[in-house]
N, C-alpha and C. Protein backbone atom coordinates (compact mmCIF):
# COMPACT_ATOMS: atom_id res chain seq x y z
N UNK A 1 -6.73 17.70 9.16
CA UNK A 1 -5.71 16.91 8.48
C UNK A 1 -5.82 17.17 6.98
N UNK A 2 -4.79 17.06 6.17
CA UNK A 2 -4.53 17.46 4.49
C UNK A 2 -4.27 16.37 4.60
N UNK A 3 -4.70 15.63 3.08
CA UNK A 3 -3.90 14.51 2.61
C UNK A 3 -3.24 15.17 0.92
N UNK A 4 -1.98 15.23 0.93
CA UNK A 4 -1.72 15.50 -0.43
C UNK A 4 -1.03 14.51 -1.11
N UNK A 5 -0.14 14.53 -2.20
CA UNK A 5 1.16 14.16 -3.06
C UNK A 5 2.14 14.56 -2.14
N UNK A 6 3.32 13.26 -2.17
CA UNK A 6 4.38 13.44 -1.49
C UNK A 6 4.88 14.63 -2.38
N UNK A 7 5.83 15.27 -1.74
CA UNK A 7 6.48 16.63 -2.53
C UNK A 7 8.17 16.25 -1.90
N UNK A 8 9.18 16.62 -2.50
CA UNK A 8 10.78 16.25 -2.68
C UNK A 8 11.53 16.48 -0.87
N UNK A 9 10.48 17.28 -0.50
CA UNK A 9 11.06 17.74 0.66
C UNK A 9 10.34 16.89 2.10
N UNK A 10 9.72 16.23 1.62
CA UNK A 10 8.85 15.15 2.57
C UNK A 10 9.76 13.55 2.75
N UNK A 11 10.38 13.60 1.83
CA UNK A 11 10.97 12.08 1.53
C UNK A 11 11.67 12.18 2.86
N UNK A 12 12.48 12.27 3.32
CA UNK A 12 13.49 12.02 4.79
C UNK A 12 11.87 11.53 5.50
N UNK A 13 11.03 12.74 5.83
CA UNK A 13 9.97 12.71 6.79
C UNK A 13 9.44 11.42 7.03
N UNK A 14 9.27 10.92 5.46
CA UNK A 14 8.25 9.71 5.12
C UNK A 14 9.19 8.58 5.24
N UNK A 15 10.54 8.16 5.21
CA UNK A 15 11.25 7.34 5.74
C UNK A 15 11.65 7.33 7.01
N UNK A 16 11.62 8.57 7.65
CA UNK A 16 11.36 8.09 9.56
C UNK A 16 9.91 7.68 10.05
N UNK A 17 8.81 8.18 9.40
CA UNK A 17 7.86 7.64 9.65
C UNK A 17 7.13 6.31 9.60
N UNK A 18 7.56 5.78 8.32
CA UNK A 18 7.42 4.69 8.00
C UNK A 18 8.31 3.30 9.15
N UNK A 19 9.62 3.79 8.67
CA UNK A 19 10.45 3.35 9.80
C UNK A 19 9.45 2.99 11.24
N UNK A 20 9.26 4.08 12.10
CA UNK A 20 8.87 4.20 13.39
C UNK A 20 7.32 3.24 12.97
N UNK A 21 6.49 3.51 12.32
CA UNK A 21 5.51 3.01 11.98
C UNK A 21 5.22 1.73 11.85
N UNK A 22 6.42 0.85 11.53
CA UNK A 22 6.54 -0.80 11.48
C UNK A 22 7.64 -1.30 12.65
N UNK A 23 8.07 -0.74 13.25
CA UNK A 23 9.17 -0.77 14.18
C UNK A 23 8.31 -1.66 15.04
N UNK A 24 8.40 -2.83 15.52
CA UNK A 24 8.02 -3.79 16.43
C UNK A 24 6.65 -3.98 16.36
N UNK A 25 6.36 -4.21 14.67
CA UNK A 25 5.08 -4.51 13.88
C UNK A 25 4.97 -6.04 14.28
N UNK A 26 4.10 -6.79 14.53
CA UNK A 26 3.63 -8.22 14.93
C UNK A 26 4.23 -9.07 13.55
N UNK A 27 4.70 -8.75 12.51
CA UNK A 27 4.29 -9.55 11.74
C UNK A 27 5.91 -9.90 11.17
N UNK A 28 6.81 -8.61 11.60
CA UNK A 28 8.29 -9.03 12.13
C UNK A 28 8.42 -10.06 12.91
N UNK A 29 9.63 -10.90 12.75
CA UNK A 29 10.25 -11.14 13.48
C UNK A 29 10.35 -10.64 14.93
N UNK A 30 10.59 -11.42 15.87
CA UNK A 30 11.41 -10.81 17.10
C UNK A 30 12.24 -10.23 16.91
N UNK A 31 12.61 -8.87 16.76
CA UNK A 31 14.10 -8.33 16.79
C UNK A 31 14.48 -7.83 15.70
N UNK A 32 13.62 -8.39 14.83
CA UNK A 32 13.81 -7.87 13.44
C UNK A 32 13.82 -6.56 13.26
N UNK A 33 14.60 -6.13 12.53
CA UNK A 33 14.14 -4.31 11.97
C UNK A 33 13.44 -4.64 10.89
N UNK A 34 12.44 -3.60 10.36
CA UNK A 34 11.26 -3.46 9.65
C UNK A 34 11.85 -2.88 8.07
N UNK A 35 11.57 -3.01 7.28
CA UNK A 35 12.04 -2.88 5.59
C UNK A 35 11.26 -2.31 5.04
N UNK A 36 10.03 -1.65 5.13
CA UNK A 36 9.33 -1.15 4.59
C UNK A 36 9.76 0.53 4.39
N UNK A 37 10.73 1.02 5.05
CA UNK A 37 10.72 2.55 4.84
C UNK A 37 12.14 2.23 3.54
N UNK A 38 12.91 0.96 3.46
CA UNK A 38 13.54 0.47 2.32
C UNK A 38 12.99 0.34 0.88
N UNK A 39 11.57 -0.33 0.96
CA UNK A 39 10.78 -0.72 -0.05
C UNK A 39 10.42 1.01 -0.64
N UNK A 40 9.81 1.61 0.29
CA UNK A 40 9.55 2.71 -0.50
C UNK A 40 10.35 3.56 -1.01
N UNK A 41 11.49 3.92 -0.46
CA UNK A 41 12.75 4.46 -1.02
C UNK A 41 12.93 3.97 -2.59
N UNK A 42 12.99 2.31 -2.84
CA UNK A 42 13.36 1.92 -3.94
C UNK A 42 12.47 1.97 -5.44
N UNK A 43 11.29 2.02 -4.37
CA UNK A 43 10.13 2.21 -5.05
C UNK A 43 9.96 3.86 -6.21
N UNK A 44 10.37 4.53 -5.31
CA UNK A 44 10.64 5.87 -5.53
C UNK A 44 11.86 5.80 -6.87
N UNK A 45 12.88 5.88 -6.66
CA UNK A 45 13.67 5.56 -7.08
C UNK A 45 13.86 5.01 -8.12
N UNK A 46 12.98 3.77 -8.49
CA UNK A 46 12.67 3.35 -9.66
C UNK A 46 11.75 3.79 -10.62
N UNK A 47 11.36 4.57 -9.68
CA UNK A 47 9.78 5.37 -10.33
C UNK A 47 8.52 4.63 -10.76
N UNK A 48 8.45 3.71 -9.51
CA UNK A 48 7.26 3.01 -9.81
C UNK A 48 6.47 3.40 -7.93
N UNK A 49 6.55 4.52 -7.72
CA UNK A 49 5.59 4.97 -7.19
C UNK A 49 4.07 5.11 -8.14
N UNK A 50 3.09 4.44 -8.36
CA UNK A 50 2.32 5.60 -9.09
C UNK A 50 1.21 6.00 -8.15
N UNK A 51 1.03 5.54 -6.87
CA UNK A 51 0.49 7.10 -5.90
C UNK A 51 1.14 7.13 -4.84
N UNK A 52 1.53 8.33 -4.17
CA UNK A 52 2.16 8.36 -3.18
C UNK A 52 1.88 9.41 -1.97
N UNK A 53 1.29 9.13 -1.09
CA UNK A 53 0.65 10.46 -0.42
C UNK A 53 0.65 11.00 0.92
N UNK A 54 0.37 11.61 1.34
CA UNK A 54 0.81 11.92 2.71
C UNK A 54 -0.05 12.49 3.41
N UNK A 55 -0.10 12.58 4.68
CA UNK A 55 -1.03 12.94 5.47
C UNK A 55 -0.52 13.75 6.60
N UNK A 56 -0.81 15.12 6.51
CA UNK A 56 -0.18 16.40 7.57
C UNK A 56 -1.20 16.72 8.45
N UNK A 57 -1.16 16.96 9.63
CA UNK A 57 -1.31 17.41 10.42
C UNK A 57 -0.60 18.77 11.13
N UNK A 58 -1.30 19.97 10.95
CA UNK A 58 -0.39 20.92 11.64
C UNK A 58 1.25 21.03 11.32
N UNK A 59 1.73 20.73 9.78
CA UNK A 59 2.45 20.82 8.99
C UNK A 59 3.42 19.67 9.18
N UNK A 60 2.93 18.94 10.39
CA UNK A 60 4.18 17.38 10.69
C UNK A 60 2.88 16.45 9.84
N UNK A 61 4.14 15.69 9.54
CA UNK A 61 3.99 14.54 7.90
C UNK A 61 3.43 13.30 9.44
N UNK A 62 2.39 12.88 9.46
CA UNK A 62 1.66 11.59 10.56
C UNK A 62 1.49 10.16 9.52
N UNK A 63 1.33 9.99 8.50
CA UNK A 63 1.00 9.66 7.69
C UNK A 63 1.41 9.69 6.18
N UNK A 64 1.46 7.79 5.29
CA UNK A 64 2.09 7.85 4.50
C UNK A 64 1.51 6.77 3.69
N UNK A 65 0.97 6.44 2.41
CA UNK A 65 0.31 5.66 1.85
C UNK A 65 0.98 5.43 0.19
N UNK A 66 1.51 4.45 -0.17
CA UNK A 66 2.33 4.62 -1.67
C UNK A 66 1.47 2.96 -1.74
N UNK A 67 1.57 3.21 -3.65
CA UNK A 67 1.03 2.09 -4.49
C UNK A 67 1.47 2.42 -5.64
N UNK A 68 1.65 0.94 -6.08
CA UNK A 68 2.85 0.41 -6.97
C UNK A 68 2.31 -0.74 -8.21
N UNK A 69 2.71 -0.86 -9.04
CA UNK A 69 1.57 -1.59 -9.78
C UNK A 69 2.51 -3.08 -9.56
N UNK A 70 1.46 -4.02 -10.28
CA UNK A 70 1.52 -5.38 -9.70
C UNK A 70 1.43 -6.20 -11.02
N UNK A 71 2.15 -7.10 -11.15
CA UNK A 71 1.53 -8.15 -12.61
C UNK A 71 1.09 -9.33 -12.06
N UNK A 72 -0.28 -10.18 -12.48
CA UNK A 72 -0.55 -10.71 -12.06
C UNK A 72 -0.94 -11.58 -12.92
N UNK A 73 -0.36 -12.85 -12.69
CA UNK A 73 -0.75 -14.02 -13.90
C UNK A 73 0.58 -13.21 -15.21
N UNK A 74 -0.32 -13.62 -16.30
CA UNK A 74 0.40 -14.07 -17.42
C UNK A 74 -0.18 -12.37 -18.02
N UNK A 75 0.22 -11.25 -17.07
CA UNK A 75 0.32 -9.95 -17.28
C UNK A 75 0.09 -9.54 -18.91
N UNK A 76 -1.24 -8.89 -19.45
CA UNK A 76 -1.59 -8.50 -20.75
C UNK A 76 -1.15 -7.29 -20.53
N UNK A 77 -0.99 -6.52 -21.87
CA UNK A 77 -0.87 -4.64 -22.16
C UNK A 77 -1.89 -4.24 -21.76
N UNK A 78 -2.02 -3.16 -20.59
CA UNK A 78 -3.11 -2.68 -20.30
C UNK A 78 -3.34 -2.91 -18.93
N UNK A 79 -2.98 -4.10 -18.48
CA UNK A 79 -3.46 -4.37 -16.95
C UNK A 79 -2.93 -3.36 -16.28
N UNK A 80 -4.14 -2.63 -15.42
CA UNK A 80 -3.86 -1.79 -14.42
C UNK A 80 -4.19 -1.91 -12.87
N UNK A 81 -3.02 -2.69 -12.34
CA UNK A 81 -3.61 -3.25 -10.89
C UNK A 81 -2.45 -2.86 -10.42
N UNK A 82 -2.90 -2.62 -8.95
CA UNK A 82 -1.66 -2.22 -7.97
C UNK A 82 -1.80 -2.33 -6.70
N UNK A 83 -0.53 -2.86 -5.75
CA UNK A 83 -0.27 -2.94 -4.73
C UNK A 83 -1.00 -1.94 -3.71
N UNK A 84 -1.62 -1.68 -2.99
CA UNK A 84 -1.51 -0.67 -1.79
C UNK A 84 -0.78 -1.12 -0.85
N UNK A 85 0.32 -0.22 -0.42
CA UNK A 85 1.08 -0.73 0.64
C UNK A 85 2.56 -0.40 0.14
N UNK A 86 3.35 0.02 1.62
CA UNK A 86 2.77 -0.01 2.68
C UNK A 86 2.13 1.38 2.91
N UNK A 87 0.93 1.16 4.38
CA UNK A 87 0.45 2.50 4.54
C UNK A 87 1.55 2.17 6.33
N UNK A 88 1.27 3.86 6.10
CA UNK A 88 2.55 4.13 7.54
C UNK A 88 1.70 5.03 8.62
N UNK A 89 1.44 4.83 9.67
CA UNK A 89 0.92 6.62 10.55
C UNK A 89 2.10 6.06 11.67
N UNK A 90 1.99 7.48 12.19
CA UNK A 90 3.05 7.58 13.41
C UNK A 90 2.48 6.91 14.52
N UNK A 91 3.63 6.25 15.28
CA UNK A 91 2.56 5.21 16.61
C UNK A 91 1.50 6.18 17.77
N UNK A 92 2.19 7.18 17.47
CA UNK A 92 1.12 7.89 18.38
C UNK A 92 -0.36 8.77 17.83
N UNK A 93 -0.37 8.44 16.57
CA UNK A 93 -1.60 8.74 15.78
C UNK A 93 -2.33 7.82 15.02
N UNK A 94 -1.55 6.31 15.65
CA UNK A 94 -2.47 4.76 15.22
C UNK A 94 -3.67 5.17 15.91
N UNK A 95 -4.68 4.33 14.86
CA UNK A 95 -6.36 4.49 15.89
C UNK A 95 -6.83 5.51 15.78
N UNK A 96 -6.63 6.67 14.54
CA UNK A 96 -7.31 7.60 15.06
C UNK A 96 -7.67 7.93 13.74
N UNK A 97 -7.96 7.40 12.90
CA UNK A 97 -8.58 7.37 11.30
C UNK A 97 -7.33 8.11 10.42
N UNK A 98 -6.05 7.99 10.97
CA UNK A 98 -5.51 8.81 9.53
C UNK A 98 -5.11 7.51 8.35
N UNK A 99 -4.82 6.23 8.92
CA UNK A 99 -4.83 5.44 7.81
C UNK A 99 -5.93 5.43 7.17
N UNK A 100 -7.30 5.12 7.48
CA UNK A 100 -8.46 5.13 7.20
C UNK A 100 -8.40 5.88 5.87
N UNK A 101 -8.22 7.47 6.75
CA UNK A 101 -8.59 8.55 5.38
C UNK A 101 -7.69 8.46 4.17
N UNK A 102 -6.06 7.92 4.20
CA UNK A 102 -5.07 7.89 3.46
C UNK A 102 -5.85 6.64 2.47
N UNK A 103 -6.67 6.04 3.12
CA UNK A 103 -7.07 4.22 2.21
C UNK A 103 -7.96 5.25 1.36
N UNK A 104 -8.94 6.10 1.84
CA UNK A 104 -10.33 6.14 1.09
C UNK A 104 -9.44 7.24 -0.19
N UNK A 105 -9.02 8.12 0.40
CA UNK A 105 -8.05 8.70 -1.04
C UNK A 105 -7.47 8.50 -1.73
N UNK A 106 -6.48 7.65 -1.54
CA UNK A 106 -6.36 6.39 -2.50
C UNK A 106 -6.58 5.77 -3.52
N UNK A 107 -8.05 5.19 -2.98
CA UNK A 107 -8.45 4.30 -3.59
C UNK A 107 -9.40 5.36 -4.55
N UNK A 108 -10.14 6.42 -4.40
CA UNK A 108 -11.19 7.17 -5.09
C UNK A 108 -9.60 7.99 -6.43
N UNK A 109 -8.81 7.93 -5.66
CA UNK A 109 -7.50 8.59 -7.02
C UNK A 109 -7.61 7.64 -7.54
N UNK A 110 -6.95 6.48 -7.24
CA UNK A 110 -6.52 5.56 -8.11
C UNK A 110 -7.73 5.34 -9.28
N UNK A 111 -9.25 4.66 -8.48
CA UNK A 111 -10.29 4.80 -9.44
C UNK A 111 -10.91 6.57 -10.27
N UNK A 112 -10.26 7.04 -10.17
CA UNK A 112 -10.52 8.30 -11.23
C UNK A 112 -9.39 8.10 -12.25
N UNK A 113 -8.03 7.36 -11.89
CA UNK A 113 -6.94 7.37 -12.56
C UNK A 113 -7.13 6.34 -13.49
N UNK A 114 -8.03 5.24 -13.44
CA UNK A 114 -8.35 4.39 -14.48
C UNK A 114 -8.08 3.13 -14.06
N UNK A 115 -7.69 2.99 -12.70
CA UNK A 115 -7.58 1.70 -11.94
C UNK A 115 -8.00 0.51 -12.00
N UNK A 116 -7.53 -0.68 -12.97
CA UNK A 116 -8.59 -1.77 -13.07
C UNK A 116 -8.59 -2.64 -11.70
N UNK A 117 -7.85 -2.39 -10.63
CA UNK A 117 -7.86 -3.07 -9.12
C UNK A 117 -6.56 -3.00 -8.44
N UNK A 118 -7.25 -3.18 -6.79
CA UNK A 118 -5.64 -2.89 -6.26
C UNK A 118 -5.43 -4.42 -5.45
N UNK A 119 -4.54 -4.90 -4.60
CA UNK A 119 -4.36 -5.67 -4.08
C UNK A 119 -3.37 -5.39 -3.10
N UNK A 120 -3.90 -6.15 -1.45
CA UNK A 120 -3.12 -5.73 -0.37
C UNK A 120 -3.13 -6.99 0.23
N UNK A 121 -2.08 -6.82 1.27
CA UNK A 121 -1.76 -7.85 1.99
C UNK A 121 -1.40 -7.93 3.57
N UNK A 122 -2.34 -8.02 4.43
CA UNK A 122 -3.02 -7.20 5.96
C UNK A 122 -3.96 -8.02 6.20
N UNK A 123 -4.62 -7.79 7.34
CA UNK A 123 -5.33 -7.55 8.49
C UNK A 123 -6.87 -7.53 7.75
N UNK A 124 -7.64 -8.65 7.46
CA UNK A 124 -8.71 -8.88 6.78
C UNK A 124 -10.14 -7.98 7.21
N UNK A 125 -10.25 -8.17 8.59
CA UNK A 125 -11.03 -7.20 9.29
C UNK A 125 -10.72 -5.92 9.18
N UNK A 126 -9.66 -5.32 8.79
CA UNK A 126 -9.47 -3.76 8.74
C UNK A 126 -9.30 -3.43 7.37
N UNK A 127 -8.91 -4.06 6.19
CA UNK A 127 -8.81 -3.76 4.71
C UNK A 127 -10.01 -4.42 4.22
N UNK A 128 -10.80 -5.64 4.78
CA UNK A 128 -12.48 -5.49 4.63
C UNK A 128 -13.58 -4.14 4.32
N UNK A 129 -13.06 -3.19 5.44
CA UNK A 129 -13.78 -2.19 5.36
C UNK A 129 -13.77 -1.60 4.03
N UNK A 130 -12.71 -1.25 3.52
CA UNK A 130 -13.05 -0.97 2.61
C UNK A 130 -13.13 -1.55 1.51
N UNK A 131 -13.77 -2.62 1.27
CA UNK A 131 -13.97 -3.73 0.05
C UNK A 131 -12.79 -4.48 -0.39
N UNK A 132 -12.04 -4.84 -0.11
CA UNK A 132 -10.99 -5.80 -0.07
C UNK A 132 -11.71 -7.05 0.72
N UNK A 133 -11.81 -8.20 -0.28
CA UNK A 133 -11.70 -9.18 0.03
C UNK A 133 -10.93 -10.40 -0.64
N UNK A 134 -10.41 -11.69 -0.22
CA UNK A 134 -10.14 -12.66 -0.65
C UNK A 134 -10.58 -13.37 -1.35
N UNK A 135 -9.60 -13.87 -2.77
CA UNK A 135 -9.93 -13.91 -4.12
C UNK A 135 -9.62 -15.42 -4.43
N UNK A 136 -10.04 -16.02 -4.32
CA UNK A 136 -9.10 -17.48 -4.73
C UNK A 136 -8.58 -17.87 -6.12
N UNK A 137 -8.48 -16.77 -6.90
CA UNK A 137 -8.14 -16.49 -8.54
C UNK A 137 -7.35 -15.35 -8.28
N UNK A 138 -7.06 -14.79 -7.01
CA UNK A 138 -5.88 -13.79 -7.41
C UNK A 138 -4.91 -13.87 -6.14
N UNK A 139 -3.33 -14.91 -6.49
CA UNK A 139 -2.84 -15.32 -5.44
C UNK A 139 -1.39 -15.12 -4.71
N UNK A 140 -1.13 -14.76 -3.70
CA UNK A 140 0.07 -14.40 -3.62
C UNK A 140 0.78 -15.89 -2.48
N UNK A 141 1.61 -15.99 -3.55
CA UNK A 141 1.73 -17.17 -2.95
C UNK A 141 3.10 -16.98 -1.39
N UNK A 142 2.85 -18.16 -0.76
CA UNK A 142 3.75 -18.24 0.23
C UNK A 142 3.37 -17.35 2.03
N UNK A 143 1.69 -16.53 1.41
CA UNK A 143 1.73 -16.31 2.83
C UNK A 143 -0.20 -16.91 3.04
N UNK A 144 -0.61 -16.48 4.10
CA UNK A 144 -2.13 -17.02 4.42
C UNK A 144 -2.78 -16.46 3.41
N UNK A 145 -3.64 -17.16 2.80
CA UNK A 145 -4.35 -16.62 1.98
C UNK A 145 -5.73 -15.57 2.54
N UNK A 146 -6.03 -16.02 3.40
CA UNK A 146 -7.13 -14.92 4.45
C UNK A 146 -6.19 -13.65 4.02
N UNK A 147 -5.41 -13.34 4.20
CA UNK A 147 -4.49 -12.11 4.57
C UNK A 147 -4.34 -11.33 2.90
N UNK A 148 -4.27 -11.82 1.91
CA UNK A 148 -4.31 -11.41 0.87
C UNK A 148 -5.53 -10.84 0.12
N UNK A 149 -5.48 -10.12 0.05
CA UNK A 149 -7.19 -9.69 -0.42
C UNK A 149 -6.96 -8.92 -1.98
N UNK A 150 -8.00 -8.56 -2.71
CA UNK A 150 -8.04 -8.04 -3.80
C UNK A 150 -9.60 -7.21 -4.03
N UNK A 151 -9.21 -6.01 -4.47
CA UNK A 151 -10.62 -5.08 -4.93
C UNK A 151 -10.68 -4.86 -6.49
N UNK A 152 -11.45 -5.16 -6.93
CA UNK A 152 -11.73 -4.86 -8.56
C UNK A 152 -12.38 -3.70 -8.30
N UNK A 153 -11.82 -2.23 -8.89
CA UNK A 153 -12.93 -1.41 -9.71
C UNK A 153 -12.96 -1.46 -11.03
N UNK A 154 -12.97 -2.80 -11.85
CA UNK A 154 -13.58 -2.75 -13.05
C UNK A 154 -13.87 -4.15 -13.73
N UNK A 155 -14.56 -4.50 -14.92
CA UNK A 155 -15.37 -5.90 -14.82
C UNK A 155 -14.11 -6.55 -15.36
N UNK A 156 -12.88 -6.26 -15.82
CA UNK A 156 -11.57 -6.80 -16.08
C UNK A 156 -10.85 -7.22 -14.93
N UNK A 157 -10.90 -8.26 -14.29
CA UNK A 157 -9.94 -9.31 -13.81
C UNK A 157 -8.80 -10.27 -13.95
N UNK A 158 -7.66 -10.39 -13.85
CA UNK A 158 -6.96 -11.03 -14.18
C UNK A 158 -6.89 -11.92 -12.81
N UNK A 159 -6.43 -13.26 -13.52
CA UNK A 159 -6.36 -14.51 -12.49
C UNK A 159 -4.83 -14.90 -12.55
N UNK A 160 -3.96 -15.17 -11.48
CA UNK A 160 -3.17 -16.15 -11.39
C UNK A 160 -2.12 -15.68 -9.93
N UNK A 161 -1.08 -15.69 -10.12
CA UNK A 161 -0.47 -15.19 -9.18
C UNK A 161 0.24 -13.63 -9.05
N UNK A 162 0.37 -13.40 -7.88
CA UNK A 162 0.62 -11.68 -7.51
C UNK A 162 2.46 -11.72 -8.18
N UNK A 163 3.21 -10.69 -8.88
CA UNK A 163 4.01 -10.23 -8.52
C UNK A 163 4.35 -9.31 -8.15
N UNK A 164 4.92 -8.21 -6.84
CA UNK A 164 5.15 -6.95 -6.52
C UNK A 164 6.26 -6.60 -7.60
N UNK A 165 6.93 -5.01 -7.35
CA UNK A 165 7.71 -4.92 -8.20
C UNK A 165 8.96 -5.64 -7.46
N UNK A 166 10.25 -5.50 -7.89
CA UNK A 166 11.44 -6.13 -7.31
C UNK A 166 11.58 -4.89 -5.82
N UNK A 167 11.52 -4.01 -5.71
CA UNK A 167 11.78 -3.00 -4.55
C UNK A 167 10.95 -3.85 -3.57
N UNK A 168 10.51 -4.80 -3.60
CA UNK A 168 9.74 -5.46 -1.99
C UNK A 168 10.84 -7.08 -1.92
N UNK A 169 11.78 -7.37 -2.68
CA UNK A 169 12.15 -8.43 -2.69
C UNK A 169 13.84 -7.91 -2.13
């Protein structure tokens, strides 16, 4: 498996994937269609991707991981924190470490990129692993707080509440 930078000719790929990837996700609605291959489109678009990456297999795109920065609290010049999410793999390559590897690259870019922390919003036992935990000083309000987690790579913290950019609203 490669994990690279999305490249211009991947975008369709990475919006059916994503798509298929949340398509009768638990955390939908019954019946609901899934918005996340929306969010990243807009995301794009606005140019507040600032990582965006992909994961090939045998030249098909399985895998899809974008992060977006976040203001949090009463947002100073300088704060560098960001969303992870959403991450996407194809349903028939769930379970088999390509989200895994898309998290650990990620997160080692982002911290070479100067990352003061990221923040996600998932499955506590599986974004645990990799040091995400729940912050009671960093809050997104309106869903379980178990489910919200936050990683500092640096001794700069900001406290108050999460905003995503507008492309998740």
């Amino acid at each position: 498996m490669q994990i690279r930078h999305e490249a211009l000719a991947d975008i369709d790929s990475i919006r059916a994937l994503t798509y298929a990837a949340f398509k009768g996700h638990p955390h939908h609605e019954p019946g609901a269609e899934p918005t996340e291959h929306v969010i990243v489109d807009k995301l794009r678009e606005a140019g507040a991707l600032s990582l965006s990456l992909v994961a090939e297999v045998d030249g098909e795109i399985v895998g899809h991981i974008a992060l977006s920065p976040v203001k949090i609290g009463e947002a100073e010049v300088g704060q560098h924190w960001f969303g992870l999410g959403p991450v996407s793999v194809l349903p028939a390559k769930q379970g088999k470490g390509v989200g895994s590897q898309l998290i650990r690259q990620a997160l080692e870019m982002m911290q070479q990129q100067g990352a003061e922390g990221l923040v996600v919003m998932g499955d506590p036992s599986y974004y645990g692993r990799f040091g995400f935990k729940h912050d009671d000083t960093i809050v997104f309000p309106g869903i379980p707080q178990d489910y919200f987690m936050a990683l500092a790579m640096s001794a700069q913290k900001p406290n108050g509440d999460v905003s995503y950019h507008p492309a998740f609203y």
